[in-house]
Protein backbone atom coordinates (compact mmCIF):
# COMPACT_ATOMS: atom_id res chain seq x y z
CA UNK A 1 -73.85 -248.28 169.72
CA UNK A 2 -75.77 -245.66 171.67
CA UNK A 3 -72.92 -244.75 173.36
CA UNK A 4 -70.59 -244.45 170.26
CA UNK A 5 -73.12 -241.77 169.02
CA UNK A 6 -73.36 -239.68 171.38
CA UNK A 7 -70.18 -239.47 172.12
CA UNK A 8 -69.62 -238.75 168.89
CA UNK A 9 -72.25 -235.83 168.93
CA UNK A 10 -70.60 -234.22 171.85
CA UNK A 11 -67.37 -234.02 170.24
CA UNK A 12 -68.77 -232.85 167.20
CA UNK A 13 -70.80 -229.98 169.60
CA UNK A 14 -67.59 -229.10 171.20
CA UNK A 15 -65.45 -229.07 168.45
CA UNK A 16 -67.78 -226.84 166.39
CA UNK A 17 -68.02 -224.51 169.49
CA UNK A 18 -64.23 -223.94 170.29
CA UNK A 19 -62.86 -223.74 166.63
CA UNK A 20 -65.35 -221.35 166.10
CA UNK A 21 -65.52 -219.36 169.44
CA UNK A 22 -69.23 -219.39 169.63
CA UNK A 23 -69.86 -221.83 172.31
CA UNK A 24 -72.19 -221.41 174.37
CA UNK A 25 -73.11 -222.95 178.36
CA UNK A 26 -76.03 -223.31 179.53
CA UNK A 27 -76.97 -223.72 183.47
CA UNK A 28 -80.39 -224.96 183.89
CA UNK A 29 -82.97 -225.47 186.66
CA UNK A 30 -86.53 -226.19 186.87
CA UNK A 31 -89.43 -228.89 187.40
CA UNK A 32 -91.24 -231.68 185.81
CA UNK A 33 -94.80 -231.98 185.82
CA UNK A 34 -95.17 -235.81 184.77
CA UNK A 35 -97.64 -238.69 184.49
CA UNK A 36 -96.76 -242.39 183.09
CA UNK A 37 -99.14 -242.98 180.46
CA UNK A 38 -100.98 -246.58 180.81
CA UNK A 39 -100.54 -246.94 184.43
CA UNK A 40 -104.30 -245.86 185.32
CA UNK A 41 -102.93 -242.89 187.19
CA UNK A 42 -104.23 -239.59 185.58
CA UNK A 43 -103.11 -236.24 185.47
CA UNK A 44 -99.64 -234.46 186.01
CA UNK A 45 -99.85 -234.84 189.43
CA UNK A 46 -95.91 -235.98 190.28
CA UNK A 47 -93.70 -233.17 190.66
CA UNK A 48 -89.81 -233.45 190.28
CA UNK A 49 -86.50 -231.74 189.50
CA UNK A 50 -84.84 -230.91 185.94
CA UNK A 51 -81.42 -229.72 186.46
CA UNK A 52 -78.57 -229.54 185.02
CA UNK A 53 -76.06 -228.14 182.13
CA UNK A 54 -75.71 -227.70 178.15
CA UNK A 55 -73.87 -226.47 174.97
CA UNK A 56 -75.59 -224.41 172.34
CA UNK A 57 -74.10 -224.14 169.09
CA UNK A 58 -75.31 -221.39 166.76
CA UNK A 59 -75.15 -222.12 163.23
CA UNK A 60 -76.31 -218.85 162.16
CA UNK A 61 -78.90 -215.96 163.11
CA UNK A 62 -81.85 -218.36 163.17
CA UNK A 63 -80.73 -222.06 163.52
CA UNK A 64 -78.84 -223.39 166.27
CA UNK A 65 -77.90 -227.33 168.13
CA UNK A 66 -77.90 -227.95 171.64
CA UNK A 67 -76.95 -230.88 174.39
CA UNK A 68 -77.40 -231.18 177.63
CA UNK A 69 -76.91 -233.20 180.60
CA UNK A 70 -79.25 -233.51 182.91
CA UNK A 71 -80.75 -235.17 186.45
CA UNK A 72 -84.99 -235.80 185.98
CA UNK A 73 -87.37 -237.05 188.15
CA UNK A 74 -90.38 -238.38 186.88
CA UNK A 75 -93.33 -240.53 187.95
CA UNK A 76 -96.33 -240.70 188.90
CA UNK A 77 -98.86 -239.77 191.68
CA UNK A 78 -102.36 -240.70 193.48
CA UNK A 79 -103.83 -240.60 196.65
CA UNK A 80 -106.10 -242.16 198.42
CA UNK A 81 -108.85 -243.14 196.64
CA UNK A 82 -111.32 -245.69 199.05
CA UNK A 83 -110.67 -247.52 201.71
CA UNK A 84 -110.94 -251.38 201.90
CA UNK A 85 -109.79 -254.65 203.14
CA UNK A 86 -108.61 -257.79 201.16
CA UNK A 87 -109.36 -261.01 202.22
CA UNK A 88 -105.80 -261.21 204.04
CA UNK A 89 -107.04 -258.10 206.02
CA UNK A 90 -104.57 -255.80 203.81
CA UNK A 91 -105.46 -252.26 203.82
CA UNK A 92 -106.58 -250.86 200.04
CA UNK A 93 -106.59 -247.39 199.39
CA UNK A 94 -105.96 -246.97 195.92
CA UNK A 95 -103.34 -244.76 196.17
CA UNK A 96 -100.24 -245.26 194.18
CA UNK A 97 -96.55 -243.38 194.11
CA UNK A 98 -93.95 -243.88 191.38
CA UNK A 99 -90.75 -241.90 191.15
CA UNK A 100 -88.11 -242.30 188.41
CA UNK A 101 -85.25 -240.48 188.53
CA UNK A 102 -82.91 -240.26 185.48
CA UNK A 103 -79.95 -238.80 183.84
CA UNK A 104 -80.75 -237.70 180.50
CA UNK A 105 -78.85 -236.23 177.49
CA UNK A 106 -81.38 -234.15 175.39
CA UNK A 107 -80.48 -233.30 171.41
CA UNK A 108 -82.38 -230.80 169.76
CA UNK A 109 -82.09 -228.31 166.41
CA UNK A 110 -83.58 -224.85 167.31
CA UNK A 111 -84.78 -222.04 165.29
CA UNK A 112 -84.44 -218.50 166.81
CA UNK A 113 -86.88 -216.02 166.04
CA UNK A 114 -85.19 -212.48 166.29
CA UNK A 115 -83.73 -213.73 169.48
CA UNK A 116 -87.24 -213.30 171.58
CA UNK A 117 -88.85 -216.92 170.90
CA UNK A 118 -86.44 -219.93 170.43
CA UNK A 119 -88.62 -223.59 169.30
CA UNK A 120 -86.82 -226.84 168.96
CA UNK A 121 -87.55 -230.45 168.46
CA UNK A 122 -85.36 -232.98 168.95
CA UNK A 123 -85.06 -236.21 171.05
CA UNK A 124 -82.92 -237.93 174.40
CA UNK A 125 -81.96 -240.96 175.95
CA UNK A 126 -82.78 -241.42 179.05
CA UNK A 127 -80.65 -243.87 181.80
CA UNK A 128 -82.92 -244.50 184.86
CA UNK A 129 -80.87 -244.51 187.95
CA UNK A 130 -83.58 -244.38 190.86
CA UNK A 131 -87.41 -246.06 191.90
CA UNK A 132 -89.20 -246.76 193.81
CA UNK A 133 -92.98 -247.67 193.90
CA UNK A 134 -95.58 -247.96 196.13
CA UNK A 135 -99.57 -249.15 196.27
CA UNK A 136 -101.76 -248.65 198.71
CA UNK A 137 -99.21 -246.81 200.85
CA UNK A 138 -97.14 -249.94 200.92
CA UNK A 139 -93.56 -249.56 199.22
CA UNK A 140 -93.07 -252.76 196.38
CA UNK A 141 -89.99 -253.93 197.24
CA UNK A 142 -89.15 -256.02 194.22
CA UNK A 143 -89.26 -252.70 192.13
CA UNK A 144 -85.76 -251.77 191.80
CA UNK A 145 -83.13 -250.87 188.97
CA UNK A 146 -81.46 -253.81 188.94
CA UNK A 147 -84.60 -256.13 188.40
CA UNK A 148 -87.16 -254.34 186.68
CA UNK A 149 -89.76 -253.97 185.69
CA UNK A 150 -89.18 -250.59 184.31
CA UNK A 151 -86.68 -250.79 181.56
CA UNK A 152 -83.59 -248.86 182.35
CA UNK A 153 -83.21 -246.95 178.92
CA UNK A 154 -86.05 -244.26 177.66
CA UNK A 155 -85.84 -242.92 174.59
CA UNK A 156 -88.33 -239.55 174.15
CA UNK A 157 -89.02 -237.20 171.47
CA UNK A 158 -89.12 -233.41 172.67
CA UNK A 159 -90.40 -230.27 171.89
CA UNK A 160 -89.09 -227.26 173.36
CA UNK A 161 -90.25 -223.50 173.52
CA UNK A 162 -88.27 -220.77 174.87
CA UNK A 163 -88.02 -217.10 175.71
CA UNK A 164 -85.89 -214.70 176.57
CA UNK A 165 -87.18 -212.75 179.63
CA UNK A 166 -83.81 -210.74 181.06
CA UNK A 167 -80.56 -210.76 179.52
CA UNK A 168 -79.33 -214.20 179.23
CA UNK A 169 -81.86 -215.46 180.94
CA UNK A 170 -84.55 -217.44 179.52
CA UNK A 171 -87.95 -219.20 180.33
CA UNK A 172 -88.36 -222.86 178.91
CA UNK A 173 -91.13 -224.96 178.82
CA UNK A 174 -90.41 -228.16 177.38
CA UNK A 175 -92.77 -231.22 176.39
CA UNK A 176 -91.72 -235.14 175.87
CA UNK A 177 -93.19 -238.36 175.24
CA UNK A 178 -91.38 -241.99 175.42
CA UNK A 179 -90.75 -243.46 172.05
CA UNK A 180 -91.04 -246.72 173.69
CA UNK A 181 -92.95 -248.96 176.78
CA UNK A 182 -91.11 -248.26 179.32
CA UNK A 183 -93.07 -251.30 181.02
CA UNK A 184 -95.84 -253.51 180.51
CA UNK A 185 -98.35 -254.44 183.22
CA UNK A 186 -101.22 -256.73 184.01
CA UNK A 187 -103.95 -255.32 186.29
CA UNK A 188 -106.55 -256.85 188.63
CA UNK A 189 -109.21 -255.30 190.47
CA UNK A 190 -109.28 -255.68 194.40
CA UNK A 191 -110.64 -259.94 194.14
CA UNK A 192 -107.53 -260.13 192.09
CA UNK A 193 -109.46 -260.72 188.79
CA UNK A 194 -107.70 -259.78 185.81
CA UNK A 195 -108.37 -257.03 183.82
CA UNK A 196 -106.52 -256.09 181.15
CA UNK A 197 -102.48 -255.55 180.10
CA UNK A 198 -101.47 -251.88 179.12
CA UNK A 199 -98.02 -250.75 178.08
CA UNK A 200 -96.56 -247.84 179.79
CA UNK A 201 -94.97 -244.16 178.54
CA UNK A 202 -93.20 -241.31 180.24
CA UNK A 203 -95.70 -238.08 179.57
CA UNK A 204 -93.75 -234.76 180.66
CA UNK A 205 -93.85 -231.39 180.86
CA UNK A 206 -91.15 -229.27 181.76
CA UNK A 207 -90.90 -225.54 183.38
CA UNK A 208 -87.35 -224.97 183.39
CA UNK A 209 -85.49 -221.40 183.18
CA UNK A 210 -81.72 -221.41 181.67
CA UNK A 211 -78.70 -219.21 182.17
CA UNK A 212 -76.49 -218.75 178.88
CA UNK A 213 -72.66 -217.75 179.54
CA UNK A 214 -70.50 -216.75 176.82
CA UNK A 215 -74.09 -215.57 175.18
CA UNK A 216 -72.02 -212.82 172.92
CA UNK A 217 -74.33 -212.78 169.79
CA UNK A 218 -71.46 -215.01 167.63
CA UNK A 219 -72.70 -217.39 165.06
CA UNK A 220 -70.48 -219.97 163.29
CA UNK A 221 -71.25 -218.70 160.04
CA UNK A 222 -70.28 -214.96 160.85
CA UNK A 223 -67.00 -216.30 162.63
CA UNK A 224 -66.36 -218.06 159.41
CA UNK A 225 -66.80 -215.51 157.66
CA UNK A 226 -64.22 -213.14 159.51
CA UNK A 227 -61.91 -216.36 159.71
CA UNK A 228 -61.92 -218.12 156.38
CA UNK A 229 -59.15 -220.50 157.71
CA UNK A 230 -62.05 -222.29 160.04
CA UNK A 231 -63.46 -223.73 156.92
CA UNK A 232 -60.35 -225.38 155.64
């Protein structure tokens, strides 16, 4: 079903942008700055790529869609912490290195404010495609795509703030939050007594900056206008 839809949207993106001749591409490249909320990790502290490439659609002066396509890394990130032994003589540290990597395809509806400031919300799904873990400097080998335990599909809500800085150039900073778990986890302190279960959620920030092509100042409502056959 997910798939049906968002094919759908990009051929509804696409044709919108052609018929009208107000397509627009987008070329993107930044970072993440992310932390995986209910994993007793805190802070941003795992930094990772957000590339890739996008439509925008302008529906008129101040409203516009956009999708893109995109390769993010997310995670999380501690280091060393103490320094023990278990009972087996295992080293403990405390330190503790997630990386996620994903291909995502964020939606969003953006308002453009006198073409300075640009703000969108919107939402994406997520398809993880990379991790590994480690704890305690050890890598967990059972932690893979195939078998879990982080689900392979993330669905976030986004908010997105951008400016126009040179030309077509512009500076993005986006912010995202998983809409659901994207794991659940029991943990134990170093005697291996429980402690509690948490859930777990991708927290991101993103510092991208975008290149727009084709960025001609054409809406789809002014093309309309000048070509009333595009509405028939």
């Amino acid at each position: 079903m997910k798939r049906i839809l968002l094919l759908t949207v990009v051929a509804l993106l696409i044709t919108i942008g052609a018929k009208a001749q107000v397509f627009k591409g987008m070329v993107i490249g930044g970072f993440n700055l992310t932390q995986v909320d209910g994993d007793e990790v805190y802070g941003f502290d795992r930094i990772g790529a957000n590339i890739g490439a996008g439509v925008f659609v302008p529906i008129d002066n101040n409203w516009g869609l956009s999708m893109e396509t995109l390769f993010t890394m997310k995670g999380s990130y501690q280091g060393d912490q103490y320094l023990l032994s278990d009972s087996l003589g295992n080293r403990l540290t405390g330190s503790y290195d997630l990386r996620l990597n994903y291909v995502e395809i964020p939606l969003l509806v953006h308002y453009n404010d006198r073409d300075r400031i640009t703000v969108g919300v919107g939402f994406s799904y997520a398809r993880l495609v990379g991790v590994t873990e480690k704890e305690h400097g050890v890598e967990i080998t059972s932690t893979t795509v195939k078998d879990g335990p982080y689900k392979t599909s993330d669905y976030s809500l986004l908010a997105d703030v951008r400016l126009r800085i040179y030309k077509s150039l512009l500076l993005n900073v986006r912010y995202s939050y998983s809409l659901a778990k994207i794991r659940t986890r029991d943990f134990y302190n170093v005697d291996g007594v429980y402690l509690r279960t948490r859930e777990q959620y991708n927290n991101t920030i993103s510092v991208r900056f975008i290149w727009m092509f084709n960025d001609l100042g054409l809406t789809l409502s002014n093309v309309k206008k000048a070509n009333p056959t595009l509405e028939k």
